[in-house]
Protein backbone atom coordinates (compact mmCIF):
# COMPACT_ATOMS: atom_id res chain seq x y z
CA UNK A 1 84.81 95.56 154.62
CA UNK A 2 81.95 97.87 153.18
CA UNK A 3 80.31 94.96 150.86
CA UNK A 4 80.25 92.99 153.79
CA UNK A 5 79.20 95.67 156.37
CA UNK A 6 76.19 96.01 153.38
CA UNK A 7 75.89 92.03 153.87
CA UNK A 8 75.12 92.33 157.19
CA UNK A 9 72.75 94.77 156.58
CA UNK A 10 70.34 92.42 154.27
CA UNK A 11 70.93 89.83 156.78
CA UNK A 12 69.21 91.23 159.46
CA UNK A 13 66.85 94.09 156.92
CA UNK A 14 66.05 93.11 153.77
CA UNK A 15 64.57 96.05 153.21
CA UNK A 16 68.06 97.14 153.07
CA UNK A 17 68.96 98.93 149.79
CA UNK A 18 72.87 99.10 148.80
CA UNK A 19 73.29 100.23 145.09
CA UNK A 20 74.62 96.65 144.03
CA UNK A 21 75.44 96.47 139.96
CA UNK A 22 74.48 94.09 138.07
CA UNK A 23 78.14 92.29 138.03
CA UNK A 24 78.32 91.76 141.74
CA UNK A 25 74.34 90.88 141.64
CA UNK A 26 75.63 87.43 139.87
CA UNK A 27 77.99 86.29 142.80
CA UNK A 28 76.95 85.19 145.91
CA UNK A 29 76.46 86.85 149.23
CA UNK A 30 78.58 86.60 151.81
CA UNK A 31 76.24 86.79 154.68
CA UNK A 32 73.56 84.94 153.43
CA UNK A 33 75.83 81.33 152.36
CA UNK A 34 77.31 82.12 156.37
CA UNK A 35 73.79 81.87 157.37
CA UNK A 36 73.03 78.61 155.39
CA UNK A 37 76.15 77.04 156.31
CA UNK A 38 75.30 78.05 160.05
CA UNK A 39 72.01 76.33 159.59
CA UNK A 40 73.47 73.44 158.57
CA UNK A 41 76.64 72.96 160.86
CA UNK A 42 74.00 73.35 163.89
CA UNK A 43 72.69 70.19 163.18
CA UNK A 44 75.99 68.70 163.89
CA UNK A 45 75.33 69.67 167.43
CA UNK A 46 73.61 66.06 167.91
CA UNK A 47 77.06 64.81 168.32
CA UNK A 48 76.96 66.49 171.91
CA UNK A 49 73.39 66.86 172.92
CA UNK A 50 71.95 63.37 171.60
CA UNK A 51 68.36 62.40 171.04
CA UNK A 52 65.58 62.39 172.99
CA UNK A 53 62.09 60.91 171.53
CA UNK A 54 60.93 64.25 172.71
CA UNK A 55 63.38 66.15 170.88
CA UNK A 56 62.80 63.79 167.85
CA UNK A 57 58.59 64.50 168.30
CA UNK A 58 59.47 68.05 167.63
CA UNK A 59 61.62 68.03 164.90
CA UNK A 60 58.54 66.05 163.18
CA UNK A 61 56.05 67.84 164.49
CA UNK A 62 57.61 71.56 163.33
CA UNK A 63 58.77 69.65 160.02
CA UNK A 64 55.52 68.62 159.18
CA UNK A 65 53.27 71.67 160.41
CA UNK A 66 55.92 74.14 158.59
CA UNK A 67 55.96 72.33 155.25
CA UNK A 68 51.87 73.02 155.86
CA UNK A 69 52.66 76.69 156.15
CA UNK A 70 54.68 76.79 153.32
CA UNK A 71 52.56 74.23 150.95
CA UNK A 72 49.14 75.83 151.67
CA UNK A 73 50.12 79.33 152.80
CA UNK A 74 53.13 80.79 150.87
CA UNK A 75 52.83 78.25 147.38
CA UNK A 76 49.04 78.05 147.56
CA UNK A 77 47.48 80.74 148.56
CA UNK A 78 50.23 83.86 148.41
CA UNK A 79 51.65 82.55 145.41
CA UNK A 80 48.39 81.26 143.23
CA UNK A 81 45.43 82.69 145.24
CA UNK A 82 43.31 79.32 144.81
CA UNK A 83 41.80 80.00 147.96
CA UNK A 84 40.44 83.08 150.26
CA UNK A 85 40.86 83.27 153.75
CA UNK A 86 40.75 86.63 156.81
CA UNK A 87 43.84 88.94 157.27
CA UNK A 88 43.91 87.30 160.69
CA UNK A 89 44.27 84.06 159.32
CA UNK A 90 46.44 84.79 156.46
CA UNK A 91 48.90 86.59 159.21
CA UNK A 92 49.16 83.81 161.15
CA UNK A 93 50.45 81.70 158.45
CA UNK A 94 52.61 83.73 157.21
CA UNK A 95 54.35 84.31 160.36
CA UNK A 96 54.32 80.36 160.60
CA UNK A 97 55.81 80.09 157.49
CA UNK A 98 58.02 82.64 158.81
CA UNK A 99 59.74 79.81 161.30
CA UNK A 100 61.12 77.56 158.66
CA UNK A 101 63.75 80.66 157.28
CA UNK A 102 62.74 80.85 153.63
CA UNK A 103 62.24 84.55 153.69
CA UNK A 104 59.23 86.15 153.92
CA UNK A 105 55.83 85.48 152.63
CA UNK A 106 56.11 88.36 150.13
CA UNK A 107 59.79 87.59 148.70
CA UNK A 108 58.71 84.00 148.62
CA UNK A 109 55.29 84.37 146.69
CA UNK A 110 57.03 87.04 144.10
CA UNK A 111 59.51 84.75 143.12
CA UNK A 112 57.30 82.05 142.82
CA UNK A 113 55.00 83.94 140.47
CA UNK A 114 58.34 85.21 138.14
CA UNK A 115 59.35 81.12 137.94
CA UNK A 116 55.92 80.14 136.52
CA UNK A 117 56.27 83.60 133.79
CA UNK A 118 59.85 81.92 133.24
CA UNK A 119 59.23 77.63 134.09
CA UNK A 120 62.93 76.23 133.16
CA UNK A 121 63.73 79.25 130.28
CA UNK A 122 66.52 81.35 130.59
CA UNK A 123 65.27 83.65 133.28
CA UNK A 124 64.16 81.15 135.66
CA UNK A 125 66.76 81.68 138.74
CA UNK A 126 66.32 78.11 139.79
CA UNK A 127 66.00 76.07 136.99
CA UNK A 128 68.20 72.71 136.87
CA UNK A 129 68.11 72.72 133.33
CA UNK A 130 69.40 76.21 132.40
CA UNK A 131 71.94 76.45 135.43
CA UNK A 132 72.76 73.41 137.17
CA UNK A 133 71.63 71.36 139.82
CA UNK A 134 73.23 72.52 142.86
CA UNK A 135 72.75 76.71 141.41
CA UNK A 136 68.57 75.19 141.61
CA UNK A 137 68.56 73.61 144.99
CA UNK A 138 70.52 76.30 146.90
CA UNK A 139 72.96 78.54 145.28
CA UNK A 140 70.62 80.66 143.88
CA UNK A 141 69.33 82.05 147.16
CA UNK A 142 72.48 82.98 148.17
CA UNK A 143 72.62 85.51 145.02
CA UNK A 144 72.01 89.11 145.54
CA UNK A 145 70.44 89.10 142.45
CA UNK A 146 67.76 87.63 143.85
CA UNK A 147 67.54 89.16 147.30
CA UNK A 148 65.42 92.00 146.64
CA UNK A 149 61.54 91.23 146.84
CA UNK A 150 59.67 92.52 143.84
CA UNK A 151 57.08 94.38 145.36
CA UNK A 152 55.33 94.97 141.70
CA UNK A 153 55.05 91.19 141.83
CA UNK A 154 53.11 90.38 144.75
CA UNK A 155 50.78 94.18 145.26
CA UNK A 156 47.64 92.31 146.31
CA UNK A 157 49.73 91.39 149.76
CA UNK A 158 52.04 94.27 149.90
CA UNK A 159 49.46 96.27 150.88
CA UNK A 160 48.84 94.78 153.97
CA UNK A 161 51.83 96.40 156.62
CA UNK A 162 52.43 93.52 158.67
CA UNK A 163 52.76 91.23 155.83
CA UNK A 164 55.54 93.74 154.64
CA UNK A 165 56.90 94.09 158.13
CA UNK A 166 57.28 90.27 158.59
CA UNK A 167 58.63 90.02 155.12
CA UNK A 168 61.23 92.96 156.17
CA UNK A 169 62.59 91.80 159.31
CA UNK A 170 62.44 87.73 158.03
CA UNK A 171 64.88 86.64 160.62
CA UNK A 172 63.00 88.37 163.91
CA UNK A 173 60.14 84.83 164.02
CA UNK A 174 62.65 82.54 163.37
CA UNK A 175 65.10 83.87 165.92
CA UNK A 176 62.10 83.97 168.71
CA UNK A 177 61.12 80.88 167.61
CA UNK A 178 64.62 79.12 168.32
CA UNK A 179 64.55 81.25 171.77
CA UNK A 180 61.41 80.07 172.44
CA UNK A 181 62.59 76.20 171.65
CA UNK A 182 65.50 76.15 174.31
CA UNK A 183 63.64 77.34 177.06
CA UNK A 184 60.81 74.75 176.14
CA UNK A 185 63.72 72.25 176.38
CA UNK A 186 65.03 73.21 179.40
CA UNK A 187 61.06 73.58 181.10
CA UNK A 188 60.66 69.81 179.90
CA UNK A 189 64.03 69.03 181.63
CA UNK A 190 63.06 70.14 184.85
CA UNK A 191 59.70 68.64 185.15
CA UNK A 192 60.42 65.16 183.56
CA UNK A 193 63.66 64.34 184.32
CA UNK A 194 62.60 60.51 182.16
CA UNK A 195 62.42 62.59 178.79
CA UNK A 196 66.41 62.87 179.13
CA UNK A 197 66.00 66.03 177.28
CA UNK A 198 67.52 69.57 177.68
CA UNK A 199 67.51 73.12 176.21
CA UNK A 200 69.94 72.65 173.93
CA UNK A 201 68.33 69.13 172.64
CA UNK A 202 65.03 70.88 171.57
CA UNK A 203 67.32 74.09 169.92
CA UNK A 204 69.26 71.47 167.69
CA UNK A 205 66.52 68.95 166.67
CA UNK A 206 63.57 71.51 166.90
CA UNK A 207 65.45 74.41 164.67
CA UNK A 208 68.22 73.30 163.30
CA UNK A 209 67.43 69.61 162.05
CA UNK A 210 64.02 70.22 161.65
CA UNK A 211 64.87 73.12 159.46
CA UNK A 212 67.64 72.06 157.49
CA UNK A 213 65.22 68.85 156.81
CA UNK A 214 62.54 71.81 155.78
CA UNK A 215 64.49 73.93 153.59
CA UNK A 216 66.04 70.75 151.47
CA UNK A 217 62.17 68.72 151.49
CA UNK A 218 60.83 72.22 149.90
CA UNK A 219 63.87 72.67 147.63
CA UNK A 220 63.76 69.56 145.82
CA UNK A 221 60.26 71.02 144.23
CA UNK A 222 62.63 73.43 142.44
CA UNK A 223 65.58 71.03 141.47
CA UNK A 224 64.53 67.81 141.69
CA UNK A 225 60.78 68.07 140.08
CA UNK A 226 62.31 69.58 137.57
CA UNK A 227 64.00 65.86 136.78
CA UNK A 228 62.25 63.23 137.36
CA UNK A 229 59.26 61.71 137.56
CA UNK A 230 56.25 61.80 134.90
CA UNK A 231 55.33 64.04 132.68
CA UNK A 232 51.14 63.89 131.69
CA UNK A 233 50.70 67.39 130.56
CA UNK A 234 52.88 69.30 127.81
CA UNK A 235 54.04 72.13 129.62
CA UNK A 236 56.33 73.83 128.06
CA UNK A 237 58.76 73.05 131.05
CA UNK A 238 60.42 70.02 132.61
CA UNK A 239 58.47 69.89 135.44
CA UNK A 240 57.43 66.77 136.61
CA UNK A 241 54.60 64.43 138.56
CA UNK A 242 56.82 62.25 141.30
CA UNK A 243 54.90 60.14 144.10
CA UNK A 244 57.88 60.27 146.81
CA UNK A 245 58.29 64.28 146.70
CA UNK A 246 54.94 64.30 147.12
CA UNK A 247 55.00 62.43 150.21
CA UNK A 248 58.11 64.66 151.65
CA UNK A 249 56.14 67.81 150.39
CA UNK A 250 52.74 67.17 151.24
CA UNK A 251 51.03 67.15 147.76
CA UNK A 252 53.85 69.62 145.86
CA UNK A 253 55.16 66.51 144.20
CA UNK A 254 52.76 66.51 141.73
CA UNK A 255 54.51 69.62 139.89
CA UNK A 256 53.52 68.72 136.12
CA UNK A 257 49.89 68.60 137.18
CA UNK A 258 50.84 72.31 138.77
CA UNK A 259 52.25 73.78 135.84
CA UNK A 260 49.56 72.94 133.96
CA UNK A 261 46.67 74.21 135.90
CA UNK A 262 48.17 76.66 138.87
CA UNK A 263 44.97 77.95 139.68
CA UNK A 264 43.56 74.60 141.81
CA UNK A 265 43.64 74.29 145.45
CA UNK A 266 44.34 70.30 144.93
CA UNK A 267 47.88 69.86 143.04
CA UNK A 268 47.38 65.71 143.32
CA UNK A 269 44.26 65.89 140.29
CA UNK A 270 42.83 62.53 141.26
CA UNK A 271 41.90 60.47 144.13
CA UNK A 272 45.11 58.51 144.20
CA UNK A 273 47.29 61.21 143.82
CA UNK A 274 48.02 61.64 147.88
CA UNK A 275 47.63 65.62 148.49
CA UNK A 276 48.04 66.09 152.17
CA UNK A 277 48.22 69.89 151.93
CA UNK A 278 44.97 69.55 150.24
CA UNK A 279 43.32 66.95 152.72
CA UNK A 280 44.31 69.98 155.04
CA UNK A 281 42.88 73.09 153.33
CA UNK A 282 39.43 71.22 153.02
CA UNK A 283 38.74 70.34 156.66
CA UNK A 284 39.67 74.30 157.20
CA UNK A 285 37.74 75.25 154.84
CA UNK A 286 35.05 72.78 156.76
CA UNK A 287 35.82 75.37 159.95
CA UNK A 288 35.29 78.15 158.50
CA UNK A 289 38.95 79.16 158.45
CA UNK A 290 38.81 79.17 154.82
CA UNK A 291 36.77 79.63 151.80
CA UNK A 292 36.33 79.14 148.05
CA UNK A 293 38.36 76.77 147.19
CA UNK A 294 39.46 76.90 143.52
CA UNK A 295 38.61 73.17 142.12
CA UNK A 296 40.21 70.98 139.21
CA UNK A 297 38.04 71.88 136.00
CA UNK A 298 36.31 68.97 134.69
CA UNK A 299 37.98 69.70 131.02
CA UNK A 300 41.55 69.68 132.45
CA UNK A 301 40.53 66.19 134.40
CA UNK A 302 39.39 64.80 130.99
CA UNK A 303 42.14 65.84 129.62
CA UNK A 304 44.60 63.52 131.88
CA UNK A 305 42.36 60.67 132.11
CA UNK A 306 42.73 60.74 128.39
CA UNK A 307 46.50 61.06 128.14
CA UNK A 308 46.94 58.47 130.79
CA UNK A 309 44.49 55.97 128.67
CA UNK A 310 46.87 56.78 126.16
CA UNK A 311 49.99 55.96 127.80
């Protein structure tokens, strides 16, 4: 009863502390699989609410604008810093990123940063190769071991409060957000009675498809990346170049070219190497929104034009 009061505790604060040793830091966490397997069973609720192309609009719509959020915001620019940007700017994203239940921007960026020290070697936490596929995809976020955010990792953010707060309290935006959803359902209900939507139609495809979808499209950077596709540059690792997670992912696909050079804004290298996130950034940057993009050096271009002539 007290590991799992302690459970609840993270759930809701992961700012939580609770003394855990380094045996029970290898298992998983009680509260944290309940809240994947919640997020999953919810999207069973389609069996009773049914579509809508409304509903289906949505779960698009918050798919593809929260795999931005997490592409360009928490992988690009919190993890790598290949761009700059205003704390107004950078808050907003991070709260959008917020919505799609990956933890906060903080947790989500030091982690990131530990797997490129650690690519596929023993002390990667979600490498296929040195655990197993399934451990790489999923399991390891249920882990304790890995629940803590490593402040150390990511100082350049942590010093900003509500980027701390937000990364604290992880599950307060998504919870509003799924609030927020049903009531947008039910408005739509009662002034177009032709969308045969409801409340409970936009919850299920809005959060809980269109999440689920989210967290398994992001997760396949981590397992699947890490298996197939192409290889052009020797990194050390087994990540790997692949055209359709690209496509799911908005330009993360094209993970070898990543490893190699982490500091570009543009993972797809060349023009036919289809980088939506990237497409994105540069019309921002365009606005104003953003600035200083950090470009593809012309020696590491050369450098896979000539191992592709090669190949």
């Amino acid at each position: 009863m007290k590991n799992n009061l302690k459970s609840a505790f993270r759930t809701f604060d992961s700012g939580y502390r609770d003394g855990l040793t380094e045996e029970a830091s290898h298992s998983l966490d009680l509260a944290r699989c309940f809240s994947l397997v919640f997020l999953h069973a919810g999207c069973l609720g389609i069996i009773w609410v049914g579509w809508s192309w409304l509903a289906i609009i949505v779960a698009l719509a918050l798919y593809f604008t929260r795999m931005f959020a997490i592409t360009a915001f928490l992988h690009r620019y919190f993890s790598h810093r290949t761009f700059k940007t205003n704390r107004f700017i950078q808050f907003l994203f991070a709260v959008a990123a917020s919505t799609a239940v990956q933890r906060g921007a903080l947790w989500w960026a030091a982690h990131h940063r530990k797997h490129h020290q650690e690519s596929d070697k023993e002390r990667d936490v979600h490498s296929p190769h040195t655990h197993n596929f399934l451990w790489a995809h999923i399991g390891w976020i249920a882990s304790p071991k890995n629940f803590e955010t490593d402040y150390n990792s990511i100082k350049d953010f942590a010093k900003y409060p509500e980027l701390v707060f937000l990364n604290r309290f992880n599950k307060l935006v998504p919870a509003i957000m799924a609030i927020g959803l049903y009531f947008l359902g039910d408005w739509a209900a009662s002034q177009w009675a032709s969308l045969q939507t409801s409340g409970w139609q936009i919850l299920i495809w809005g959060f809980f498809v269109s999440t689920t979808l989210l967290f398994h499209g992001t997760s396949t950077i981590n397992s699947l990346a890490h298996i197939y596709g192409k290889k052009r540059f020797d990194t050390g690792d087994h990540s790997r170049n692949n055209f359709w997670l690209a496509l799911i992912t908005l330009g993360e696909g094209w993970h070898n070219n990543h490893h190699h050079y982490m500091h570009s804004a543009r993972q797809g290298f060349y023009w036919w190497e289809i980088d939506l996130t990237y497409y994105v950034l540069k019309i921002m940057s365009w606005l104003g929104l953003i600035h200083d993009l950090k470009p593809v050096p012309a020696r590491v271009l050369e450098e896979g034009r000539k191992i592709d002539s090669e190949d």
